[in-house]
Protein backbone atom coordinates (compact mmCIF):
# COMPACT_ATOMS: atom_id res chain seq x y z
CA UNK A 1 -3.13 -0.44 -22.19
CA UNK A 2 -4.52 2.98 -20.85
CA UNK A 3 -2.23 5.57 -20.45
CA UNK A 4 -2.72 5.73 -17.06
CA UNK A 5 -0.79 2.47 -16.93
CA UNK A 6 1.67 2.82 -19.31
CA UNK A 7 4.74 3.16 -17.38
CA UNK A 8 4.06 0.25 -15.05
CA UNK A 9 6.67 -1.58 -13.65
CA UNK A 10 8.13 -4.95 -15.50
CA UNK A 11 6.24 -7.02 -12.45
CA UNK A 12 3.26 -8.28 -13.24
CA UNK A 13 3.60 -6.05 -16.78
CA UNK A 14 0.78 -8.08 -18.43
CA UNK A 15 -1.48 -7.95 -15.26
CA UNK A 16 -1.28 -4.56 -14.32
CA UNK A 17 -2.87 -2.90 -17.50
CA UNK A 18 -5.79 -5.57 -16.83
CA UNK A 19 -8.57 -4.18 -14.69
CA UNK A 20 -9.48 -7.32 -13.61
CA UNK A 21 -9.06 -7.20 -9.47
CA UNK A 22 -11.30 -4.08 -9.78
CA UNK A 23 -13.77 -4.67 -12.29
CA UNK A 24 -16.80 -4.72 -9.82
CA UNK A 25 -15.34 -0.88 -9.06
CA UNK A 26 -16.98 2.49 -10.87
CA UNK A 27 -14.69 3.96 -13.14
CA UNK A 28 -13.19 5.91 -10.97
CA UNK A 29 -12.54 3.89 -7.79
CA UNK A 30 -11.29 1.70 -10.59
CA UNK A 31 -8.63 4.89 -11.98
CA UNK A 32 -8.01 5.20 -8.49
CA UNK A 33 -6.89 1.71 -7.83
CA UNK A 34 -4.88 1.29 -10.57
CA UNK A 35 -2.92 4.19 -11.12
CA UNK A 36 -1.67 3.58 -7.37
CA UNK A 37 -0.93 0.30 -7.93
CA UNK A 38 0.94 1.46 -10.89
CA UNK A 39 3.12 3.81 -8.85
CA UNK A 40 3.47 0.93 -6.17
CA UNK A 41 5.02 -1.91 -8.77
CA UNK A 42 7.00 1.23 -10.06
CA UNK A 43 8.39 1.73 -6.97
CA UNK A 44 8.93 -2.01 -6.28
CA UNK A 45 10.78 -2.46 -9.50
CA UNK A 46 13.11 0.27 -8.63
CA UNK A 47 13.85 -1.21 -5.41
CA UNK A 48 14.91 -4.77 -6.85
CA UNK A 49 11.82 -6.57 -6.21
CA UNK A 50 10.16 -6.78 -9.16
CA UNK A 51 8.70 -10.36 -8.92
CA UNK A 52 6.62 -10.76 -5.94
CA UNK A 53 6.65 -14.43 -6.13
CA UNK A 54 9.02 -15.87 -4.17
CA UNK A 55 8.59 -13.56 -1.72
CA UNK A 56 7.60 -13.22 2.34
CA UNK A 57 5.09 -10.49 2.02
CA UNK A 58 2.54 -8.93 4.97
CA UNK A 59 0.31 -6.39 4.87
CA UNK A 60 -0.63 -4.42 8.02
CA UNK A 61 -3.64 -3.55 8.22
CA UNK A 62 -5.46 -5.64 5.76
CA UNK A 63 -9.14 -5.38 6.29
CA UNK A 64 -11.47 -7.53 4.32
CA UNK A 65 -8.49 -8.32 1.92
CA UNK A 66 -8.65 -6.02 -0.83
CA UNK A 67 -4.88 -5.17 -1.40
CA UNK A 68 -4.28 -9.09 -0.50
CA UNK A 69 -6.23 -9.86 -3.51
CA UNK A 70 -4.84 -7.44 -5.83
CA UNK A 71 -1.16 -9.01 -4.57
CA UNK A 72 -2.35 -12.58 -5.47
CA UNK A 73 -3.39 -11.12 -9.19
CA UNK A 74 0.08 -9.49 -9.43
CA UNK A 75 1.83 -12.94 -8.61
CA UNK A 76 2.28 -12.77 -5.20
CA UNK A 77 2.47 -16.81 -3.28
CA UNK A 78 -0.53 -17.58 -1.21
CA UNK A 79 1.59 -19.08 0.89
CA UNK A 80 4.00 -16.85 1.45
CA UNK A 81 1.27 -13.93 2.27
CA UNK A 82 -0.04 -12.98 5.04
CA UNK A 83 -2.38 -10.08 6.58
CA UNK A 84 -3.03 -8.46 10.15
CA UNK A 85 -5.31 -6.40 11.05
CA UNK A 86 -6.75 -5.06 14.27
CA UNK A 87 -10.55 -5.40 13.34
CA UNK A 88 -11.24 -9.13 13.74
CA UNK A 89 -14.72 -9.53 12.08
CA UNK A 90 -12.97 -7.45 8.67
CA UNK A 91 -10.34 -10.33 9.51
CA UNK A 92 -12.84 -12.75 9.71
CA UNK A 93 -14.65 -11.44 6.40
CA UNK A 94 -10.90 -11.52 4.08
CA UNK A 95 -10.34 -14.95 5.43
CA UNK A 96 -13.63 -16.00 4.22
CA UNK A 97 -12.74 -14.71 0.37
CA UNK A 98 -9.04 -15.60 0.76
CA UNK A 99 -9.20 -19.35 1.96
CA UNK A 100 -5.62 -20.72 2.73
CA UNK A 101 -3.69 -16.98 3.81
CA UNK A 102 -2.84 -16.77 6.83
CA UNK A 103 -4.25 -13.55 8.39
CA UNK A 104 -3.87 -12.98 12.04
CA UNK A 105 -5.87 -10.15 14.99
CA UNK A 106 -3.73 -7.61 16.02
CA UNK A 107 -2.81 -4.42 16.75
CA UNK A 108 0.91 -2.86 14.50
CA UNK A 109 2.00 -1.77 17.71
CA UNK A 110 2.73 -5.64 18.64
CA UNK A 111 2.79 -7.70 15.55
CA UNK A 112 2.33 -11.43 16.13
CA UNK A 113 5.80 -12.43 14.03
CA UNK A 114 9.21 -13.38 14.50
CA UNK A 115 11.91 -10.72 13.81
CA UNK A 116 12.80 -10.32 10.25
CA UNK A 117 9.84 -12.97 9.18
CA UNK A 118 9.23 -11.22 6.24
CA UNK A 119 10.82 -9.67 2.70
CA UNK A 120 8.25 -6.90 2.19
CA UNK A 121 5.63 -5.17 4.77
CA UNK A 122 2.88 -2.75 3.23
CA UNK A 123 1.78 -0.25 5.22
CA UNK A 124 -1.52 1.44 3.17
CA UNK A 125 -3.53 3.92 4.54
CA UNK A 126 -2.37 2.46 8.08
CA UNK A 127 -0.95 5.30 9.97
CA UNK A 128 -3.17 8.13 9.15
CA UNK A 129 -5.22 5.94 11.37
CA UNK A 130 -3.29 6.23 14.44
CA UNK A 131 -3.89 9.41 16.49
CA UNK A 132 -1.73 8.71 18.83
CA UNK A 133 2.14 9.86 18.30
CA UNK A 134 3.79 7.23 20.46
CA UNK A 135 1.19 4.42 18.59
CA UNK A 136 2.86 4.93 15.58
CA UNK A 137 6.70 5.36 16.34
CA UNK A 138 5.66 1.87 17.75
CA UNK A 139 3.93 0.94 14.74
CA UNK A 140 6.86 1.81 12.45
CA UNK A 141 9.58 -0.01 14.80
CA UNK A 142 7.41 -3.19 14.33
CA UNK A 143 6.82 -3.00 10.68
CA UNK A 144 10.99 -2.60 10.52
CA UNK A 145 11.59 -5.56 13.35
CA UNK A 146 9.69 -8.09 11.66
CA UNK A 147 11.44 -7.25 8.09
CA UNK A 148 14.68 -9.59 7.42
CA UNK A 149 17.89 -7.40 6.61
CA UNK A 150 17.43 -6.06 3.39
CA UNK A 151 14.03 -6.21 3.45
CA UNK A 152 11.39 -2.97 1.97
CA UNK A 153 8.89 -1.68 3.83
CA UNK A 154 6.10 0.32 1.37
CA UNK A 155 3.89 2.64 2.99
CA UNK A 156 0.95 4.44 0.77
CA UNK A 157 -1.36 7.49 3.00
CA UNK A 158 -2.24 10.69 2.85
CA UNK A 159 -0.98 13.82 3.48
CA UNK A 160 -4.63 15.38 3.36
CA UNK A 161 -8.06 14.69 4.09
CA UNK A 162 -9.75 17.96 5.52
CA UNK A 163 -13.25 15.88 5.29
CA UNK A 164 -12.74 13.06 7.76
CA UNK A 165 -11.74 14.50 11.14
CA UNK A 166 -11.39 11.03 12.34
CA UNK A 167 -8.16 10.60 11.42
CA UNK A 168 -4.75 12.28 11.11
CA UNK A 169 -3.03 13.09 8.06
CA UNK A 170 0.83 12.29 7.53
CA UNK A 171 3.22 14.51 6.29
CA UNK A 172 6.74 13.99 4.21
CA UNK A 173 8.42 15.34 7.19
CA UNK A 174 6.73 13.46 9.78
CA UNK A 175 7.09 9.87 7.52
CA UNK A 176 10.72 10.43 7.46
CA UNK A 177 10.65 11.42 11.02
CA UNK A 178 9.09 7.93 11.95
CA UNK A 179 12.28 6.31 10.71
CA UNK A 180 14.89 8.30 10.76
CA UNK A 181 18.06 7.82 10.39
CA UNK A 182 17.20 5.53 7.32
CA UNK A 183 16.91 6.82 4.18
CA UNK A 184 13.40 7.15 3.04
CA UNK A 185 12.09 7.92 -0.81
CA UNK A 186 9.16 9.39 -0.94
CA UNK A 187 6.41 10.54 -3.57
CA UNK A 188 3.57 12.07 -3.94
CA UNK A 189 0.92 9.82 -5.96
CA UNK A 190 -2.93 10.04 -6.62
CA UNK A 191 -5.10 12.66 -8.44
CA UNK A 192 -7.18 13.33 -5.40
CA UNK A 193 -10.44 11.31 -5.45
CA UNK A 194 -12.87 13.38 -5.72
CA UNK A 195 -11.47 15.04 -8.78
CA UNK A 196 -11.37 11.68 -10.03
CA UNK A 197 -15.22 10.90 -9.02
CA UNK A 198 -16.33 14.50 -10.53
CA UNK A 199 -14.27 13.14 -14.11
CA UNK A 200 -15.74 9.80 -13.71
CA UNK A 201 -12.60 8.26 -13.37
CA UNK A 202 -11.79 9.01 -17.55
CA UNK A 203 -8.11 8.52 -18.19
CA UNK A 204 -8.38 11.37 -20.48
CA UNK A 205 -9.50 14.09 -18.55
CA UNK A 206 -7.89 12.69 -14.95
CA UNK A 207 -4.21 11.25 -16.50
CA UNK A 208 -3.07 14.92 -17.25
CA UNK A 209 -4.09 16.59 -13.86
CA UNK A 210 -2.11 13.88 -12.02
CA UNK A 211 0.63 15.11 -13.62
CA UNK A 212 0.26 17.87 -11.24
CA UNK A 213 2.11 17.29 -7.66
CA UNK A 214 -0.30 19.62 -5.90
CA UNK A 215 -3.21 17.79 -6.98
CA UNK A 216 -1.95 14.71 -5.34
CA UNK A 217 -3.38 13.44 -2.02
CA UNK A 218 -1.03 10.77 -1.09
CA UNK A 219 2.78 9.57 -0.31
CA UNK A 220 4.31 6.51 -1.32
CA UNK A 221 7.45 5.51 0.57
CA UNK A 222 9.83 3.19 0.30
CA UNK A 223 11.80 2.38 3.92
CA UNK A 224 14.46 0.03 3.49
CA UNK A 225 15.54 -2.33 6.37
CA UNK A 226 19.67 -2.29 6.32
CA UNK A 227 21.22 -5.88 5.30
């Protein structure tokens, strides 16, 4: 096992040293990949759902699939997994590589589910994309109404990105604004990237500067839905 994976969580424990989902990747968009999913089944573990099979699990804003995959690898039920996402031909291309899920058009703001449909929403690199204030207070009350009581919803962005100016970074204070009054645990994860790409994605040389907070480009939350 690398170190970088070392302290994964029990989920998935033999999977999630394995490189496997990303093994087309470099090495560093590999690094990258993994040591945030490490942090994610960390996080998951903690929270009491450390088996993801069994459970009712959607991803907003899925794209061509890539987390969906890595979810399926980790143990997750095709059946019970499902994706939306507002682009439909990146809809159109994940349902193409990820025959039998059930992935759906549409926008966070008005999610196509039932209330409380669902054990576990993701939430990665989602909001940073919408500008708009009001878009994602709407956003975040839909990703909490389609959650059953008790259910976790996981949201992975960043707080930085001073090189794309098309979107808008999102801050601790602003996350826990979005859902406030609930309790929201938050961390930040991920050497930032191109650090990583300069390293060439070496455990080595990468594993002890993500030891340093400031060096860290994203938040991982946890926002639990109360039973």
């Amino acid at each position: 096992m690398s170190p970088a994976l070392a302290s994964a969580a029990p989920v998935a424990s033999r999977r999630v040293a394995d490189a496997s989902p990303y093994e087309r990747l470099s090495a560093a968009e590999r690094y990258l990949h993994l040591t945030r999913d490490r942090a994610f089944l960390a996080l998951l573990g903690r929270r009491g759902f450390a088996r993801l099979a069994g459970l009712r699990i959607l991803e907003l804003g899925c794209g061509e699939g890539s987390l969906l995959r890595s979810l399926l690898y980790y143990g997750a039920d095709a059946v019970r997994l499902e994706g939306v996402d507002i682009d439909a031909g990146k809809v159109s291309r994940a349902q193409g590589s990820l025959a039998g899920l059930r992935l759906a058009v549409g926008s966070i703001a008005a999610l196509p589910y039932r209330d409380g449909a669902f054990d576990l929403a993701l939430a990665f690199t989602v909001f940073t994309s919408v500008l708009n204030g009001r878009a994602r207070e709407r956003g975040a009350a839909e990703a909490l109404r389609v959650l059953r009581p008790g259910g976790l919803l996981v949201v992975y962005d960043f707080w930085i990105n001073p090189l794309n100016q098309d979107v808008r970074p999102l801050r601790a204070g602003e996350l826990r604004a979005l859902f406030a009054p609930r309790p929201v645990e938050v961390e930040r994860v991920t050497l930032a990237p191109p650090i990583v790409r300069a390293l060439g994605g070496r455990p080595g040389l990468c594993a002890p500067l993500e030891r340093l907070p400031w060096l860290r480009t994203h938040l991982l939350a946890a926002v639990p839905k109360e039973g």
